[in-house]
N, C-alpha and C. Protein backbone atom coordinates (compact mmCIF):
# COMPACT_ATOMS: atom_id res chain seq x y z
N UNK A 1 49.03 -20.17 -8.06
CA UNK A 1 48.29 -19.22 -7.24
C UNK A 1 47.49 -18.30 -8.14
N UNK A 2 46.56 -17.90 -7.60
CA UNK A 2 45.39 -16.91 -8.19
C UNK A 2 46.15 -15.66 -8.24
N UNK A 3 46.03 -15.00 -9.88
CA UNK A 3 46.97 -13.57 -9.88
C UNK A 3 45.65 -12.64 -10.06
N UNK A 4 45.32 -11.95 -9.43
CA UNK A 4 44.28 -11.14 -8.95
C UNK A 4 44.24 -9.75 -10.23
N UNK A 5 45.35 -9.71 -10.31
CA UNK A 5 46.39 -8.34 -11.08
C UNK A 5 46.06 -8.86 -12.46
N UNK A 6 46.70 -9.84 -13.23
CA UNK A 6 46.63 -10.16 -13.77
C UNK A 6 45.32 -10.10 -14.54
N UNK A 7 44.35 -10.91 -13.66
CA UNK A 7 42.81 -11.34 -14.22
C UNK A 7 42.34 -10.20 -14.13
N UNK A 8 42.75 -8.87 -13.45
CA UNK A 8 41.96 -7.47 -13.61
C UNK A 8 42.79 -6.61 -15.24
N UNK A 9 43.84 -7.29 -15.17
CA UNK A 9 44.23 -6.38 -16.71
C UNK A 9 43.68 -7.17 -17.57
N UNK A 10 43.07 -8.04 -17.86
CA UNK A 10 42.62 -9.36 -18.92
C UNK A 10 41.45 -8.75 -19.03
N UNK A 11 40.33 -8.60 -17.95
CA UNK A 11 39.06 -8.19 -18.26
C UNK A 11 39.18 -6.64 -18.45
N UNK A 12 39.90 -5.64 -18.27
CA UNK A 12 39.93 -4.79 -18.76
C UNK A 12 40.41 -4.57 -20.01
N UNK A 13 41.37 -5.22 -20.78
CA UNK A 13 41.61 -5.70 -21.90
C UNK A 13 40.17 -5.76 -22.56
N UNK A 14 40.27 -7.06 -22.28
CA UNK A 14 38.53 -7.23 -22.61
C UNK A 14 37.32 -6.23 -22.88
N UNK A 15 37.42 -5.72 -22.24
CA UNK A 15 36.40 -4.57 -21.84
C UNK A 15 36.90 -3.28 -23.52
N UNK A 16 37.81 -2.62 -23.16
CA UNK A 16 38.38 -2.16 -24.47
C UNK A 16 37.63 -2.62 -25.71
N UNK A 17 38.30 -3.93 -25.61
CA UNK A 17 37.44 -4.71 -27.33
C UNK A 17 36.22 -4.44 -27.14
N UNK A 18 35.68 -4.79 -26.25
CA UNK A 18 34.11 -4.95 -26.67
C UNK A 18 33.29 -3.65 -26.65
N UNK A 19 34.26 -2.38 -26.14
CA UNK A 19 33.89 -1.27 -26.52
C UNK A 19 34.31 -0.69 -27.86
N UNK A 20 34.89 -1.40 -28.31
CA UNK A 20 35.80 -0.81 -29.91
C UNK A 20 34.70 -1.49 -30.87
N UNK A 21 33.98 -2.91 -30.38
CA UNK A 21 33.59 -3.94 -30.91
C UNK A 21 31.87 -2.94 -31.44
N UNK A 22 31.48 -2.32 -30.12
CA UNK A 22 30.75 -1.50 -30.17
C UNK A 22 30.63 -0.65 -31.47
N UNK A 23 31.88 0.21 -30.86
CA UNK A 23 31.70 1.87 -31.48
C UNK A 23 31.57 0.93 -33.38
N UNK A 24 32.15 -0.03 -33.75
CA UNK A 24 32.47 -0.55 -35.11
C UNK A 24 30.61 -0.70 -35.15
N UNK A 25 30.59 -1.46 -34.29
CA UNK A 25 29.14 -1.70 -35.34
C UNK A 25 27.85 -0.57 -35.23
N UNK A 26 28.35 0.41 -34.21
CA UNK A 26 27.42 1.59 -34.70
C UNK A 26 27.51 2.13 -36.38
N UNK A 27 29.15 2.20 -36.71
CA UNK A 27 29.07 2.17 -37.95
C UNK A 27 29.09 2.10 -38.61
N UNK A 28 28.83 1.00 -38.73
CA UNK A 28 28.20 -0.66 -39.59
C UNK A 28 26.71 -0.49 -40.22
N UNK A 29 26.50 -1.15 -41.66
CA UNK A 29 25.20 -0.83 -42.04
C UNK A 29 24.92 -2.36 -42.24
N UNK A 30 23.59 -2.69 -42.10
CA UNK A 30 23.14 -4.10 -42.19
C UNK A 30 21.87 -3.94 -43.26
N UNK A 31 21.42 -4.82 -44.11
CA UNK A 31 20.31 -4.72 -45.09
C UNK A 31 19.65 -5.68 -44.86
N UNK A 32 18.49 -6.01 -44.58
CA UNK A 32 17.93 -6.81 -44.72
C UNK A 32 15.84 -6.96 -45.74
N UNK A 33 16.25 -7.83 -46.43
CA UNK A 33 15.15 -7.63 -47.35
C UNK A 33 14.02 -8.76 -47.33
N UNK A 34 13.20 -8.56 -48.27
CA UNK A 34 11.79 -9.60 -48.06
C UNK A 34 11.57 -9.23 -49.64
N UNK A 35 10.31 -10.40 -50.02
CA UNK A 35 9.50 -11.09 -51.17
C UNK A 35 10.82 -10.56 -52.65
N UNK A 36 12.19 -10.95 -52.31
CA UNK A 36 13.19 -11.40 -53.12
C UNK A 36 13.68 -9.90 -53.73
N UNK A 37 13.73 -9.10 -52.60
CA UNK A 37 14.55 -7.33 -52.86
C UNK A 37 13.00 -6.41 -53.00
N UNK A 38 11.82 -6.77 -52.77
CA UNK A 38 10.55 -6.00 -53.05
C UNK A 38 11.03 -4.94 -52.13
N UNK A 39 11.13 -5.50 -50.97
CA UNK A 39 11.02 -4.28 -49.60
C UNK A 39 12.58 -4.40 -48.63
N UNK A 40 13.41 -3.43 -48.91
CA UNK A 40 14.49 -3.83 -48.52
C UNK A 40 15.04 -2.21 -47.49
N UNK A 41 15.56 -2.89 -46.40
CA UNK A 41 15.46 -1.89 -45.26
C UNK A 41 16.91 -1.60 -44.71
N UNK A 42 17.79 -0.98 -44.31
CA UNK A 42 18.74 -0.87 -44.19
C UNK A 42 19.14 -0.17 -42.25
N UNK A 43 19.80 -1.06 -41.80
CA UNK A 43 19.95 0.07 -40.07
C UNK A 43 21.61 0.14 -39.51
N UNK A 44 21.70 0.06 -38.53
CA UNK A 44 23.57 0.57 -38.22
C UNK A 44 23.07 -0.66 -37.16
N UNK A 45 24.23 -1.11 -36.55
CA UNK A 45 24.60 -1.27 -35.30
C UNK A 45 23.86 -1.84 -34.04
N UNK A 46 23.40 -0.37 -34.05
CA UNK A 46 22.63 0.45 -32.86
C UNK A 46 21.05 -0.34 -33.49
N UNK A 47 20.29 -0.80 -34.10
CA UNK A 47 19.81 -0.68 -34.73
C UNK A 47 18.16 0.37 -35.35
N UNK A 48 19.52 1.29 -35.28
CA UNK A 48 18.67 2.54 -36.02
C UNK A 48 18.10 2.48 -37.51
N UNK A 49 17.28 2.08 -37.86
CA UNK A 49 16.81 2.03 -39.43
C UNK A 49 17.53 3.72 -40.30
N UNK A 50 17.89 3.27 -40.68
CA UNK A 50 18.55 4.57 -42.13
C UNK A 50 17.43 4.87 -43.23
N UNK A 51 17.32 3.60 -43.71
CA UNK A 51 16.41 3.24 -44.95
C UNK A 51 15.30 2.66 -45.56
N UNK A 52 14.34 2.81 -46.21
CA UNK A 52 13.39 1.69 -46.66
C UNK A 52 13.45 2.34 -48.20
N UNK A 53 13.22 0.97 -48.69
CA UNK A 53 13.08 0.95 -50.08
C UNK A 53 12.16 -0.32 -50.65
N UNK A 54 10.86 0.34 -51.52
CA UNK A 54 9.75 -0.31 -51.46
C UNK A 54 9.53 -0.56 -53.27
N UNK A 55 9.38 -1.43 -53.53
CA UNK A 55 9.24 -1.29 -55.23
C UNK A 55 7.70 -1.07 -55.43
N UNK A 56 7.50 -0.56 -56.47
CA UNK A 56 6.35 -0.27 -56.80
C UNK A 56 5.24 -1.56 -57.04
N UNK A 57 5.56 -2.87 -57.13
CA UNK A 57 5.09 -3.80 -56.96
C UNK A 57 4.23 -4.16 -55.48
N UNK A 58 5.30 -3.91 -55.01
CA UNK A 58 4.91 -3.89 -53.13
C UNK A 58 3.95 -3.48 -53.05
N UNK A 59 3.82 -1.84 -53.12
CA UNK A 59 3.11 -0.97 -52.74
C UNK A 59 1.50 -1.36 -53.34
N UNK A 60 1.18 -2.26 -54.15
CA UNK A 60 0.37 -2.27 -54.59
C UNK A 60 -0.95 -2.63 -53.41
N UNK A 61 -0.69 -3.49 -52.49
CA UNK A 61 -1.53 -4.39 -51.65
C UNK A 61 -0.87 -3.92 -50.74
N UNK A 62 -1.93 -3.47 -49.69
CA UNK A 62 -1.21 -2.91 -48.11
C UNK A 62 -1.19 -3.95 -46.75
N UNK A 63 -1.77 -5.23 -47.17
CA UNK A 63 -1.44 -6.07 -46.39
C UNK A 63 -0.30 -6.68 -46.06
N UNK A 64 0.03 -7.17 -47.98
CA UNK A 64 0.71 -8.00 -48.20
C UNK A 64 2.19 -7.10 -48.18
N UNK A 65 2.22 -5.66 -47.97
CA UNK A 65 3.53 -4.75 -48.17
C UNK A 65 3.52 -4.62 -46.46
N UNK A 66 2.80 -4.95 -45.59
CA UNK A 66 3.21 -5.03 -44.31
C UNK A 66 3.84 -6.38 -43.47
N UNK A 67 3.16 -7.20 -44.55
CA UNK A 67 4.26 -8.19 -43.98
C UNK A 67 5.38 -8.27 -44.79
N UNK A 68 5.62 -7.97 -45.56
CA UNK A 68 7.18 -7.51 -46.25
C UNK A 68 8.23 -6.61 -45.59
N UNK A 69 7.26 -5.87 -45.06
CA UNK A 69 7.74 -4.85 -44.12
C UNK A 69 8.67 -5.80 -42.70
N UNK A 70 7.55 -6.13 -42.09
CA UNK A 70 7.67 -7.17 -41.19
C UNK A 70 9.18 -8.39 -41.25
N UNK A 71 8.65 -8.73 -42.42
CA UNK A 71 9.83 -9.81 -42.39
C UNK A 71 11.34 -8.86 -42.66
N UNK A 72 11.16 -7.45 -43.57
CA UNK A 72 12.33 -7.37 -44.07
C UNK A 72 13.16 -6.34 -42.68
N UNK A 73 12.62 -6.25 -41.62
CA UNK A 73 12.63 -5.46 -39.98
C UNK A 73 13.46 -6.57 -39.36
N UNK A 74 12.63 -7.78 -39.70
CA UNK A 74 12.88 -8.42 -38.40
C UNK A 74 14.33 -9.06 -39.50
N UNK A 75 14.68 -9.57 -40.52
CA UNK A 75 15.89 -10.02 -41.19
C UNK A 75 17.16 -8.96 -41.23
N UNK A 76 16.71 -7.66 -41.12
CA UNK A 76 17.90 -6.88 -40.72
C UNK A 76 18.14 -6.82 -39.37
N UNK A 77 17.31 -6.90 -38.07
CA UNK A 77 17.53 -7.07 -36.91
C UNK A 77 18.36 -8.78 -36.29
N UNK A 78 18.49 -9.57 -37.27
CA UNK A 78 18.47 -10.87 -36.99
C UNK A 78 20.15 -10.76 -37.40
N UNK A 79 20.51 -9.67 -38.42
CA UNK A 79 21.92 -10.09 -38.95
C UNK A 79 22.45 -8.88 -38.47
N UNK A 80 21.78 -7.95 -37.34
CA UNK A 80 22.99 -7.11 -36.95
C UNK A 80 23.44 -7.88 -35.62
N UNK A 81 22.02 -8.80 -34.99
CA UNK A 81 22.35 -9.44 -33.70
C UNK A 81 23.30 -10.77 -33.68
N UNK A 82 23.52 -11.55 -34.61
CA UNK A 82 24.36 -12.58 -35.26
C UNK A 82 25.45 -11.75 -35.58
N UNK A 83 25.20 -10.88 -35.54
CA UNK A 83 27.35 -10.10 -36.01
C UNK A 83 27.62 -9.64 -34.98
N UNK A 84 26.62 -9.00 -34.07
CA UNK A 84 27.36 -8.20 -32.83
C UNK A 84 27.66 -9.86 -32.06
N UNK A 85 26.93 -10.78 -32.42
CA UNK A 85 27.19 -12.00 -31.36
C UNK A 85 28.61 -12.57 -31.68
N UNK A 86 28.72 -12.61 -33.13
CA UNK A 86 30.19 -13.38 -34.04
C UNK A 86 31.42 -12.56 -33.21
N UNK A 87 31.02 -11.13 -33.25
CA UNK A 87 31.79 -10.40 -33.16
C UNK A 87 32.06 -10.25 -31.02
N UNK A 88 31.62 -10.62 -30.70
CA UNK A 88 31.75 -10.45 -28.87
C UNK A 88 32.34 -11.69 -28.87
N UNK A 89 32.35 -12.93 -29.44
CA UNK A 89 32.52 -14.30 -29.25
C UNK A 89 34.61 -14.37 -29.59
N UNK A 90 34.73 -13.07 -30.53
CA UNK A 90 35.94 -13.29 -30.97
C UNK A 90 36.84 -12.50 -29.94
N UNK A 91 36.17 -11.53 -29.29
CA UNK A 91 36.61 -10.67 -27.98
C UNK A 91 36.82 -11.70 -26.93
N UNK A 92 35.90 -12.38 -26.59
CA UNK A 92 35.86 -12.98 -25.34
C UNK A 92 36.59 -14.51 -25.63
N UNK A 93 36.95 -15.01 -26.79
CA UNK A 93 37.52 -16.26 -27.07
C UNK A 93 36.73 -17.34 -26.68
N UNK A 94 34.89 -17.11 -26.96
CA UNK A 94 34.33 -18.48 -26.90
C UNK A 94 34.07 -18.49 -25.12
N UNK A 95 34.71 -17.52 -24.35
CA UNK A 95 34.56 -17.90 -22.90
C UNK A 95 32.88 -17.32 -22.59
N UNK A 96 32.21 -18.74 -21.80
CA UNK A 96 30.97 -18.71 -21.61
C UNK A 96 30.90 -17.72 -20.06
N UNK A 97 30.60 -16.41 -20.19
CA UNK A 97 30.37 -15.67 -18.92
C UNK A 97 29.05 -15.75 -18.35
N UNK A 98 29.06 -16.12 -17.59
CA UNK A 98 27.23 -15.81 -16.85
C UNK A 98 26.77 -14.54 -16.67
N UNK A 99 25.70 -14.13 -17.28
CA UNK A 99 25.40 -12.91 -16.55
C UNK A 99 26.13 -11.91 -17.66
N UNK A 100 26.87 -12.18 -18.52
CA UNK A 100 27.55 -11.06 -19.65
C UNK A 100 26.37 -10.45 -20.79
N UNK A 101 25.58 -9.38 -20.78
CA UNK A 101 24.81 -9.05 -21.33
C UNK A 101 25.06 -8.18 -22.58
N UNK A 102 25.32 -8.23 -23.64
CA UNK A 102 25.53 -7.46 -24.75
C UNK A 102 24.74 -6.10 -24.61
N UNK A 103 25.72 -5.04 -25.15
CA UNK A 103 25.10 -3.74 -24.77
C UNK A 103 23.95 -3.16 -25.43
N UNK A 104 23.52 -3.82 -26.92
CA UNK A 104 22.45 -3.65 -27.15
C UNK A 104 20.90 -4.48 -27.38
């Protein structure tokens, strides 16, 4: 028989982690860089940027330091969203929810 009780303490369970899962990767720092450490950018979580750090090489050409920019934005946004994903997948045990939208 269907335990009603049960499956409401499980997803509230649930719920817990993936708010703990949260508050962790607000403060969490992620780096992500471009043209091999030239332009390297740093954000939390949330993904709030903290940091940029530009070598003097970079800076030389303002085209070519915007797409450095570019790539090294979008490579720190790519590995905070792959950890918050690693990290919800280990909460939820792989269970495929419909409609479960990650909070950020």
């Amino acid at each position: 028989m269907f335990d009603i009780q049960k499956m409401m303490k499980q997803a509230q369970k649930m719920q817990d982690q993936m708010q703990e899962v949260q508050k962790e990767m607000e403060s969490r720092q992620f780096t992500g860089t471009a043209g091999g450490g030239a332009v390297t950018v740093v954000c939390n979580g949330k993904f709030e940027f903290l940091s940029v750090k530009i070598s003097p090489e970079a800076a030389q050409d303002a085209e070519t330091l915007e797409d450095l920019m570019m790539a090294a934005l979008k490579d720190a946004t790519s590995t905070v969203s792959r950890t918050l994903e690693d990290e919800m997948k280990k909460v939820t045990a792989g269970m495929n929810i419909p409609g479960l939208k990650l909070p950020f």
